[in-house]
Protein backbone atom coordinates (compact mmCIF):
# COMPACT_ATOMS: atom_id res chain seq x y z
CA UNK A 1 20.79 1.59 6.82
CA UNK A 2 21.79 -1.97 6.68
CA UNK A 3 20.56 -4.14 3.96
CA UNK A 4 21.04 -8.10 2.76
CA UNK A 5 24.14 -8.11 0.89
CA UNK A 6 23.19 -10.93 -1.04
CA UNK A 7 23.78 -10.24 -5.01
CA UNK A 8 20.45 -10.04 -6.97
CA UNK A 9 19.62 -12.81 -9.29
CA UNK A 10 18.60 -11.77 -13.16
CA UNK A 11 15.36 -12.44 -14.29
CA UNK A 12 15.95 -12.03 -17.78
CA UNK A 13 17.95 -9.40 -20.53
CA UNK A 14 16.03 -6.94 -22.42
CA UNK A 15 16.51 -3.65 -23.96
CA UNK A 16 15.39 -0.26 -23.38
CA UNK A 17 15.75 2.78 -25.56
CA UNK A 18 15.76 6.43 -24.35
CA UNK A 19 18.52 8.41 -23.13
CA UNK A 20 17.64 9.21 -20.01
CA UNK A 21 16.50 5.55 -19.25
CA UNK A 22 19.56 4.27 -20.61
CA UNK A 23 21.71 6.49 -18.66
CA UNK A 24 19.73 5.01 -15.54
CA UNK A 25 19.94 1.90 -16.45
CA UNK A 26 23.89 2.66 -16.30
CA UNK A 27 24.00 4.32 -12.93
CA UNK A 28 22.07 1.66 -11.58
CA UNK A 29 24.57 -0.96 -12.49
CA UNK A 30 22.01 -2.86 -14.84
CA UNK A 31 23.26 -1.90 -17.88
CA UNK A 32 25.29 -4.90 -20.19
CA UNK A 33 25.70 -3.09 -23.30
CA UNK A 34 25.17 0.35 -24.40
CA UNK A 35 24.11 0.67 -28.02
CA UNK A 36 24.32 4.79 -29.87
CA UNK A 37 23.63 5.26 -33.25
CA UNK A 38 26.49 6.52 -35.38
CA UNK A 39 24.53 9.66 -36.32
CA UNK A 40 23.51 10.81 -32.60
CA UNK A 41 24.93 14.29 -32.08
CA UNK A 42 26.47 14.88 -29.08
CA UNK A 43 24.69 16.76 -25.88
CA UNK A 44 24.44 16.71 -22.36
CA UNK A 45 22.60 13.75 -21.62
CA UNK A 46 25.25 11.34 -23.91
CA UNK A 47 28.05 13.04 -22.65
CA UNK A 48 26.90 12.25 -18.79
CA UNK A 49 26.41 8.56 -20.08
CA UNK A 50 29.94 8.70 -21.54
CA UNK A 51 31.40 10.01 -18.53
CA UNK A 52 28.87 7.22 -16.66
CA UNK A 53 30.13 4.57 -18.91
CA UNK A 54 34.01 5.37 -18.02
CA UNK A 55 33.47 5.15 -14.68
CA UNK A 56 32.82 1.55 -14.95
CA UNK A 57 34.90 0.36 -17.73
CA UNK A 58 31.54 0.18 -19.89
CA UNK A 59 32.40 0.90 -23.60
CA UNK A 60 29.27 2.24 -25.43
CA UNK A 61 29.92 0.39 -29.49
CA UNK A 62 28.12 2.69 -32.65
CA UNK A 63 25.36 0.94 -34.56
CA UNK A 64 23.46 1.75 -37.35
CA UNK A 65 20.21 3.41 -36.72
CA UNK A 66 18.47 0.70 -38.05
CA UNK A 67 19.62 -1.82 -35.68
CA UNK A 68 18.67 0.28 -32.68
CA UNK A 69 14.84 0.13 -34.59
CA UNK A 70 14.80 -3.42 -34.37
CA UNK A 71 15.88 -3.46 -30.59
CA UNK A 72 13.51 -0.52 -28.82
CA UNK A 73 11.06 1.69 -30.02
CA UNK A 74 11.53 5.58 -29.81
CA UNK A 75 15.19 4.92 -28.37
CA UNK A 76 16.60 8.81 -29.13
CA UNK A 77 19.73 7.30 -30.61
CA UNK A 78 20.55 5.07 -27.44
CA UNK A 79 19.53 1.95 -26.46
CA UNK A 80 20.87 -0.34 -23.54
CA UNK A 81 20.48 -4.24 -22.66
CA UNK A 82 20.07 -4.81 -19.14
CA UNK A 83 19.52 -7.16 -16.45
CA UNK A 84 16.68 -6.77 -14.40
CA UNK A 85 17.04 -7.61 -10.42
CA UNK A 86 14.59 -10.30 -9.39
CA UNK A 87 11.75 -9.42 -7.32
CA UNK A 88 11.84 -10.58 -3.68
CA UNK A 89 8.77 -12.52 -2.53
CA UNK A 90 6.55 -13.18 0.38
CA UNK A 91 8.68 -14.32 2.71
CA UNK A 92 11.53 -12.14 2.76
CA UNK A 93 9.32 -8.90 4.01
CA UNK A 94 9.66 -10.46 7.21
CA UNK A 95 13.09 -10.99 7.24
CA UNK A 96 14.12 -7.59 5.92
CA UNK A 97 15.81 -5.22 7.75
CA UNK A 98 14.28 -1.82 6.99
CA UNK A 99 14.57 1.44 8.62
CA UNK A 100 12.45 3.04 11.47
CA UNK A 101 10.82 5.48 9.18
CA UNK A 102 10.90 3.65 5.78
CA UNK A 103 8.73 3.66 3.12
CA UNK A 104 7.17 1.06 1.06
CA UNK A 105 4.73 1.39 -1.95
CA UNK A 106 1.99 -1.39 -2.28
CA UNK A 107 -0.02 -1.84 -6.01
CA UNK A 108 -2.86 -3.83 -5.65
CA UNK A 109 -3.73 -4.58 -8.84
CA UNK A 110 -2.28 -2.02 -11.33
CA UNK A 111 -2.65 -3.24 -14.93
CA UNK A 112 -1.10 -0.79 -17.07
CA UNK A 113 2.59 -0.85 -17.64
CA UNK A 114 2.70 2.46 -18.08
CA UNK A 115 1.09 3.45 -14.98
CA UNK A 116 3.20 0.86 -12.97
CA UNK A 117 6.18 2.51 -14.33
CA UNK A 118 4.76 6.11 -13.49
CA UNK A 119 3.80 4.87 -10.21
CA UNK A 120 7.73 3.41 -9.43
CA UNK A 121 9.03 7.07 -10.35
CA UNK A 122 7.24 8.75 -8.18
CA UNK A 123 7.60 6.01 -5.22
CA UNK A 124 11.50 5.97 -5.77
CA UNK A 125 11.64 9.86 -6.33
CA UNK A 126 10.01 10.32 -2.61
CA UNK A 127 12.51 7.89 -1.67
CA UNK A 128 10.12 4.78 -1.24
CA UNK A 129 12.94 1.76 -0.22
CA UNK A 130 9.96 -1.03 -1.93
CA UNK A 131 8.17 -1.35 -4.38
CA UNK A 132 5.25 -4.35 -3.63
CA UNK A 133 3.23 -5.36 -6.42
CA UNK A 134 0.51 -8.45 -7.39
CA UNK A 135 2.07 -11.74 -9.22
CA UNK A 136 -1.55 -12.13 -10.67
CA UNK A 137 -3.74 -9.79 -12.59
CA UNK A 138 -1.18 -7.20 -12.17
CA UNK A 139 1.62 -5.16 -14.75
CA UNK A 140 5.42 -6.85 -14.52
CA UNK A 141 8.09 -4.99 -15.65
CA UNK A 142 8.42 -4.93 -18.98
CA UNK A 143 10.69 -2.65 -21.22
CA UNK A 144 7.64 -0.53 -21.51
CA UNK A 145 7.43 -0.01 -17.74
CA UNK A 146 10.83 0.95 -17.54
CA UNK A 147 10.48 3.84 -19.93
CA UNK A 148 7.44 5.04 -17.82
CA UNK A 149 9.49 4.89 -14.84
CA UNK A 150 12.43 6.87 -16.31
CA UNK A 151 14.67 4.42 -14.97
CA UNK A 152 13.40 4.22 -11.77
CA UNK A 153 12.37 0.62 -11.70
CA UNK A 154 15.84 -0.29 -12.20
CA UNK A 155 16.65 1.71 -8.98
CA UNK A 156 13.62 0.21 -6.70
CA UNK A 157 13.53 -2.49 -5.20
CA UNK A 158 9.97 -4.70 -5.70
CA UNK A 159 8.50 -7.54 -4.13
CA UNK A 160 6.33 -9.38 -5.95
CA UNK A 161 3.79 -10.86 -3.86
CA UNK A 162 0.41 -13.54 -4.77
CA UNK A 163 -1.87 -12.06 -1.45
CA UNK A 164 -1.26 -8.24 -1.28
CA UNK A 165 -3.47 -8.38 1.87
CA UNK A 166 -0.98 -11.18 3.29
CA UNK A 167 1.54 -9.01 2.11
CA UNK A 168 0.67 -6.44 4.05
CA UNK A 169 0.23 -8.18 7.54
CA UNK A 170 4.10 -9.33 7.25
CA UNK A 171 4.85 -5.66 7.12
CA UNK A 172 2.64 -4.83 9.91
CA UNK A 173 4.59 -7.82 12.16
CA UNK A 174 7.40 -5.93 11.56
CA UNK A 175 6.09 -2.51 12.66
CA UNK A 176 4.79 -0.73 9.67
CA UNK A 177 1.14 0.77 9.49
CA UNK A 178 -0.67 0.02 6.18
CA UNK A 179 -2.40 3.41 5.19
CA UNK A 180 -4.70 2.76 1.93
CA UNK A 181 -5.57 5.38 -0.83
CA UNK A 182 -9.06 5.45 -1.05
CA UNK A 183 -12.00 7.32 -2.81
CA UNK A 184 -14.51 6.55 -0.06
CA UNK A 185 -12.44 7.16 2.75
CA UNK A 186 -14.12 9.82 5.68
CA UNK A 187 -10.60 11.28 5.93
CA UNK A 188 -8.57 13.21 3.71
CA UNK A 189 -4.92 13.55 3.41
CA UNK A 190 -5.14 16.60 5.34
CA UNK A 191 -7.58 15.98 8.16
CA UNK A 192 -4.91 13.84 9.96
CA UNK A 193 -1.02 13.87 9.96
CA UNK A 194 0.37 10.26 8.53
CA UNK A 195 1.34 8.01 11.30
CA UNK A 196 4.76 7.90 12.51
CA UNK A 197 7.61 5.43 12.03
CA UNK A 198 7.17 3.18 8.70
CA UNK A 199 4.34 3.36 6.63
CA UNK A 200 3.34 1.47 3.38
CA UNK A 201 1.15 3.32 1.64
CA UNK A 202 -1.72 1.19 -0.38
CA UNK A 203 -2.86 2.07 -4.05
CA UNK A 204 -5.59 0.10 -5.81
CA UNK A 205 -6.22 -0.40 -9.40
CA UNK A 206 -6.96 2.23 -12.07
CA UNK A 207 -10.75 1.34 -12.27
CA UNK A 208 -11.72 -0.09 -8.77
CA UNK A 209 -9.19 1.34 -6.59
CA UNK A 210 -8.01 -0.75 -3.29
CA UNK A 211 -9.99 -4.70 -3.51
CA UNK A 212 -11.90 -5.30 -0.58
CA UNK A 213 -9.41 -7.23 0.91
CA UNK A 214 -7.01 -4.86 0.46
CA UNK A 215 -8.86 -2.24 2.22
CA UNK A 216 -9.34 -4.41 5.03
CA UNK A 217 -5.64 -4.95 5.53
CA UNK A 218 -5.14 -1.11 5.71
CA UNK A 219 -5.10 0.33 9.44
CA UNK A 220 -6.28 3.98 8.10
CA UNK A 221 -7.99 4.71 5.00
CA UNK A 222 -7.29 8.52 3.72
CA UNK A 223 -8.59 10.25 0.53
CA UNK A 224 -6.97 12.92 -1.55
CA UNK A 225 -9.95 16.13 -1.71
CA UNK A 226 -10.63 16.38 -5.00
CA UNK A 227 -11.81 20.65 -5.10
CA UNK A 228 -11.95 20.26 -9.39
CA UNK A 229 -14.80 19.42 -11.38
CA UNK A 230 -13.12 15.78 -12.16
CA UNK A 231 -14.23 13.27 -10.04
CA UNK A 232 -10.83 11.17 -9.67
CA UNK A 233 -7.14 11.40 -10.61
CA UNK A 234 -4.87 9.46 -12.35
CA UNK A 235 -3.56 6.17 -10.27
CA UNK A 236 0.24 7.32 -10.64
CA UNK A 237 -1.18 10.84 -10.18
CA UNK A 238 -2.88 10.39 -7.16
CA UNK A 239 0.69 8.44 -5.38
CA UNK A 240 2.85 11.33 -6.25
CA UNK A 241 -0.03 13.39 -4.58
CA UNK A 242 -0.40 11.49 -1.23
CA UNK A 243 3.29 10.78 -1.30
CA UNK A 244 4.30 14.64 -1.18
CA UNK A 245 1.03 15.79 0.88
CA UNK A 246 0.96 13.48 3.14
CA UNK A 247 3.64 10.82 3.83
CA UNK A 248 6.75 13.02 3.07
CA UNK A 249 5.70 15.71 5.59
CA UNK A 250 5.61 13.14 8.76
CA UNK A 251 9.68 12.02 7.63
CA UNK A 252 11.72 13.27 10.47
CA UNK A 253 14.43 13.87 8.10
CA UNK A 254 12.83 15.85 5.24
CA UNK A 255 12.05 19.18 8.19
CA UNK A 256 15.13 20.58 7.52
């Protein structure tokens, strides 16, 4: 599907350790430099980076360990600096050309980096196309996030947004239906198939789920059935749930 080809400013450079985020961070085009310690033994994962690194005339350089300490924390011998793609604001939901059954994840008002990078894996695993997040009182990506996310946040897309609610009404003028994720809500994820053509699905924050105004700005408010003796689920938990139960099902193209 057809997309703005405009090139994606930097917000800033940072470094992330892990090899499977670095190796992301590589296939994603956001890698700059790819740091491995001179001890790291050879395996799978480093020889797919290799191989990644070739492709694009990317040379990884050998380091002392002790360098890659000061750089990123638990960084399994590899560590990349990166350029992370600036987030597209307000405005430019209304002017973006997404497809008739796309997907876009909406935080409103996720706190922990950790859970905003969970939440991005599984939102770009289902294959979400955005990622829309809070400016305010809300997790930014940080290297931290990025670990959580595997990578993924280097793959997604985000807007990053002051009024979720507003937000959300730009993406209903262009044809999506808002569904929120909601403890209270009379319906569950399985009392009613997920409406058709593009949906952005709503996730509040870890403590008081969806803000009123958020809720309001949903057209249908659906609960996962919780059958355990725990009353709630993780926030990241609970969007890989209604993501795969519920929203993935209605995709025309995931029937085969």
């Amino acid at each position: 599907m057809h997309r703005p080809h405009a090139a994606l400013p930097v917000v800033n450079d940072g470094f992330v350790g892990g090899r499977r985020v670095v190796l992301e961070a590589v296939r994603a085009g956001r890698a700059d430099e790819v740091l491995i310690a001179r001890e790291s033994s050879s395996n799978q994962t480093l020889r797919e980076l290799a191989d990644r690194c070739r492709e694009i005339g990317l040379v990884p350089r050998r380091v002392a360990r002790a360098e890659l300490d000061r750089l990123a924390p638990d960084h399994q011998g590899v560590v990349a600096r990166i350029s992370a793609p600036d987030p597209i604001g307000e405005r430019a939901l209304s002017e973006w050309e997404f497809g008739d059954q796309d997907v876009v994840v909406a935080l409103d008002g996720i706190v922990d980096p950790h859970n905003l990078g969970a939440a991005a894996r599984s939102a770009e695993a289902a294959g979400a196309v955005l990622l829309l997040t809070r400016s305010r009182r809300a997790a930014d990506v940080t290297p931290a996030a990025i670990r959580a996310s595997a990578g993924a946040l280097l793959h997604l897309r985000r807007a990053r947004v002051a009024n979720i609610p507003r937000a959300l009404a730009r993406l209903q003028d262009v044809g999506f239906t808002v569904v929120g994720l909601d403890a209270g809500a009379h319906a569950s994820v399985y009392d009613e198939p997920c409406p058709a053509g593009r949906v952005a699905l709503v996730l509040g924050s870890e403590g008081a789920g969806l803000s009123r105004l958020g809720r309001q700005a949903c057209d249908v408010l659906v609960r996962l059935p919780m059958r355990g003796r725990v009353g709630s689920m993780n926030a990241s938990a609970s969007l890989a749930a209604a993501l795969y139960a519920y929203v993935l099902p209605s995709r025309v193209e995931d029937r085969a």
